[in-house]
N, C-alpha and C. Protein backbone atom coordinates (compact mmCIF):
# COMPACT_ATOMS: atom_id res chain seq x y z
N UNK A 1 0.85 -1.17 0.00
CA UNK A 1 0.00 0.00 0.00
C UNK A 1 0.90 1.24 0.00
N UNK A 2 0.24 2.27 -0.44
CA UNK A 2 1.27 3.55 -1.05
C UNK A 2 0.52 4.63 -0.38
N UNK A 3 1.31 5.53 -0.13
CA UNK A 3 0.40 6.98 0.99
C UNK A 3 1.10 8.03 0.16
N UNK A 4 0.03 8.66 -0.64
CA UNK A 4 0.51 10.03 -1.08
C UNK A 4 0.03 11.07 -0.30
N UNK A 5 0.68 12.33 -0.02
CA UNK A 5 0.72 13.53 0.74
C UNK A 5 0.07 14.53 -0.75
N UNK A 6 -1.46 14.16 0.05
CA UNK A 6 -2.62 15.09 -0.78
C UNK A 6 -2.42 16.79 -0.05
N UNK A 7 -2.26 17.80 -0.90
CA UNK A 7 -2.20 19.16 -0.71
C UNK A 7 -3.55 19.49 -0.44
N UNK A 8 -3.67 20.07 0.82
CA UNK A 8 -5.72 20.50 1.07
C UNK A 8 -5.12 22.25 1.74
N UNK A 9 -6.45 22.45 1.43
CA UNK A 9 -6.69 24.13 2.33
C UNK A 9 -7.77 24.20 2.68
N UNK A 10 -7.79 24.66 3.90
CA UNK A 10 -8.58 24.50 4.83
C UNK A 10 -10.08 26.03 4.56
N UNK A 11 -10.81 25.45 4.08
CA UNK A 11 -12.30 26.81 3.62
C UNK A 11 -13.01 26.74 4.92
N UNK A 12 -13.73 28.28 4.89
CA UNK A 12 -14.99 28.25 5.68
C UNK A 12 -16.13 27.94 5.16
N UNK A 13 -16.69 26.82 4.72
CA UNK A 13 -18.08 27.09 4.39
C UNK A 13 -19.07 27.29 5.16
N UNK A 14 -19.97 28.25 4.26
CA UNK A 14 -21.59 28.86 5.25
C UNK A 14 -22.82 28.37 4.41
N UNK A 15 -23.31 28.50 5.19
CA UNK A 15 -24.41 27.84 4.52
C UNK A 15 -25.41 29.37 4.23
N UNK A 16 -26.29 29.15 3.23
CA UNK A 16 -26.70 30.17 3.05
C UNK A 16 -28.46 30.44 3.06
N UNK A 17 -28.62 32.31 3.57
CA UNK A 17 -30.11 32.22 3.79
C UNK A 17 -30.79 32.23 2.38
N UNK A 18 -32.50 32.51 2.13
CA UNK A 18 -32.65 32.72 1.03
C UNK A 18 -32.16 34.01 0.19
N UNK A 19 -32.54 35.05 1.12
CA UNK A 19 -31.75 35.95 0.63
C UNK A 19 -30.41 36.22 -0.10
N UNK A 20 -29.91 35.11 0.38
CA UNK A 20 -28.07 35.11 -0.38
C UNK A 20 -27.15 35.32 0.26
N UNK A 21 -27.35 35.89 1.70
CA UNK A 21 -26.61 36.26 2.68
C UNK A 21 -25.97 34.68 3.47
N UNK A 22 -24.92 35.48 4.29
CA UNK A 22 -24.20 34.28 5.32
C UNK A 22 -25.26 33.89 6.25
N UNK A 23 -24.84 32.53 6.88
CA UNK A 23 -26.05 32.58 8.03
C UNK A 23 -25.01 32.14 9.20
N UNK A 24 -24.96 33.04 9.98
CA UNK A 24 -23.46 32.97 11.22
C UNK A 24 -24.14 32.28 12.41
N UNK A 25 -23.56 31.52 12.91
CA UNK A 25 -23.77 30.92 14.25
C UNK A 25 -24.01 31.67 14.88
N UNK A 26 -25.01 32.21 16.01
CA UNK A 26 -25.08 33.16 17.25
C UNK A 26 -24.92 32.75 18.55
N UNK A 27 -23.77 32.77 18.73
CA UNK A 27 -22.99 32.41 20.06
C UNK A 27 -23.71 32.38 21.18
N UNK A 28 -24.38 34.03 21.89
CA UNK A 28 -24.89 33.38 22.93
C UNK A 28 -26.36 32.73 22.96
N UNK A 29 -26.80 32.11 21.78
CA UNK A 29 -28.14 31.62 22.18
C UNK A 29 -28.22 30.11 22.69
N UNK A 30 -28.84 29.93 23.51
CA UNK A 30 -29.34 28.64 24.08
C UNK A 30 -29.48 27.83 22.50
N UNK A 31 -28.53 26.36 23.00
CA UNK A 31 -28.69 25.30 21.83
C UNK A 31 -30.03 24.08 22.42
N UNK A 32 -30.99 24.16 21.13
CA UNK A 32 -32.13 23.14 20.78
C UNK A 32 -31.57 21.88 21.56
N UNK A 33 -31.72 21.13 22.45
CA UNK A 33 -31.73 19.58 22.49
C UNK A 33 -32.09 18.88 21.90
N UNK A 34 -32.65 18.69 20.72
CA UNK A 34 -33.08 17.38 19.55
C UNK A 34 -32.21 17.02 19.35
N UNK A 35 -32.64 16.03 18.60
CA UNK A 35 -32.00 14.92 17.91
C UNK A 35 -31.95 15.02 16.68
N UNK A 36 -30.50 15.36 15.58
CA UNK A 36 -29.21 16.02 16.38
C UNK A 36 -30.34 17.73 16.69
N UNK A 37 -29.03 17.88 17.56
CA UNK A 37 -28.78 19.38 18.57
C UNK A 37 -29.20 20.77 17.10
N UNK A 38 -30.25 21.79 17.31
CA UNK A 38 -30.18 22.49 16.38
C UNK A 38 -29.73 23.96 17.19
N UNK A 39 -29.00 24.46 16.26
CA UNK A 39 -28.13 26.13 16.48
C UNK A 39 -28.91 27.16 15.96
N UNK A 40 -29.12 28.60 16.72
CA UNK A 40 -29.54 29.41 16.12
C UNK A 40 -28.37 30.06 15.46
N UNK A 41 -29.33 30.45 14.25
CA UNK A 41 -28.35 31.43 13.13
C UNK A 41 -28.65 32.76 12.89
N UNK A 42 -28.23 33.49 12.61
CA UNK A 42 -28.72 35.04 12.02
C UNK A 42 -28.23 35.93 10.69
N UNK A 43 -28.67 36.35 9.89
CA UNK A 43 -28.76 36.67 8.23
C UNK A 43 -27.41 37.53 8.52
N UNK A 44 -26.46 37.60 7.80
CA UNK A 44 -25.34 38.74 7.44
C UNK A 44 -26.14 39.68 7.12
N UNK A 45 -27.38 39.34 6.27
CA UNK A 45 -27.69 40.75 5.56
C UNK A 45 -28.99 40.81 5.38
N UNK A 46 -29.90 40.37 5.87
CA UNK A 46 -31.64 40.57 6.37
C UNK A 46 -31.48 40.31 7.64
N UNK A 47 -30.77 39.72 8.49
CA UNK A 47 -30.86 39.68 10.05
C UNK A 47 -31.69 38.39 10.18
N UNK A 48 -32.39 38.05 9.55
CA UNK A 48 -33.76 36.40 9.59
C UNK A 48 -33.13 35.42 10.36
N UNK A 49 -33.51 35.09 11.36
CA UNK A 49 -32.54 34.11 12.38
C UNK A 49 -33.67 32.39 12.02
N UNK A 50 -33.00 31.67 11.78
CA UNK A 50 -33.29 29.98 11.89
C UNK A 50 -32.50 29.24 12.37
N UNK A 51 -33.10 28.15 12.98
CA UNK A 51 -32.34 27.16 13.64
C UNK A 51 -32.10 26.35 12.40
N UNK A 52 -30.67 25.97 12.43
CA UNK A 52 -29.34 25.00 11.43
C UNK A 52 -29.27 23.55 12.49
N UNK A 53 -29.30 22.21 11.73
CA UNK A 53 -28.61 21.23 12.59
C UNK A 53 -27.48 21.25 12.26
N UNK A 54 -26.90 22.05 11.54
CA UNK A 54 -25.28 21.99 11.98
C UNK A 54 -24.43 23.46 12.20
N UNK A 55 -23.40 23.39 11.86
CA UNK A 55 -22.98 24.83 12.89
C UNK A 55 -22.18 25.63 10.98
N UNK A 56 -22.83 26.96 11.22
CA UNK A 56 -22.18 27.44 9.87
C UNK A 56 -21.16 28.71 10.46
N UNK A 57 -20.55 29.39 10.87
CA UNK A 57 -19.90 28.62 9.52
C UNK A 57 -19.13 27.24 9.92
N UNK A 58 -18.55 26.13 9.02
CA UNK A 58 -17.92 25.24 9.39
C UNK A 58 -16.36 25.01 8.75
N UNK A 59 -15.41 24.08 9.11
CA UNK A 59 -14.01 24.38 8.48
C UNK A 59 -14.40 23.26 8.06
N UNK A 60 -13.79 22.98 6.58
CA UNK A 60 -13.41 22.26 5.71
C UNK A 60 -12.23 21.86 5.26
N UNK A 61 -12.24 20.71 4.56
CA UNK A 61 -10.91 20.88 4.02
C UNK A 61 -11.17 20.36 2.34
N UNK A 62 -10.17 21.54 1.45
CA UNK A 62 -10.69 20.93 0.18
C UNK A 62 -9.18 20.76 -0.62
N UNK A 63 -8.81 20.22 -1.53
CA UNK A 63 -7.85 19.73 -2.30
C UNK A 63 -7.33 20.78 -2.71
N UNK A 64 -5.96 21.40 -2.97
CA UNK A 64 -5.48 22.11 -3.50
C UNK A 64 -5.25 22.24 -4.87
């Protein structure tokens, strides 16, 4: 077996509102207990807050 040293860089992806805007994690709000756990979010640029089951922004890693 052979191990090549793949080149990655590390992105933020966000997930996005309808509007087109970012939708940022809001730190101090109380997190949902479901099943999975849902996060409140809030619009970069209408302000429209929804709960995300996962956390945006998030780190990635993509191929160079």
């Amino acid at each position: 077996m052979k191990f090549e040293d793949v080149p990655v860089r590390p992105v933020m992806r966000y997930t996005l509102c309808e509007c087109g805007g970012r939708l940022v994690q809001v730190e101090s709000a109380p997190v949902l207990l479901s099943f999975p756990a849902q996060y409140l979010h809030q619009c970069a640029l209408c302000g429209r807050q929804q709960s995300l089951r996962g956390v945006s922004p998030a780190l990635v890693y993509e191929v160079a």
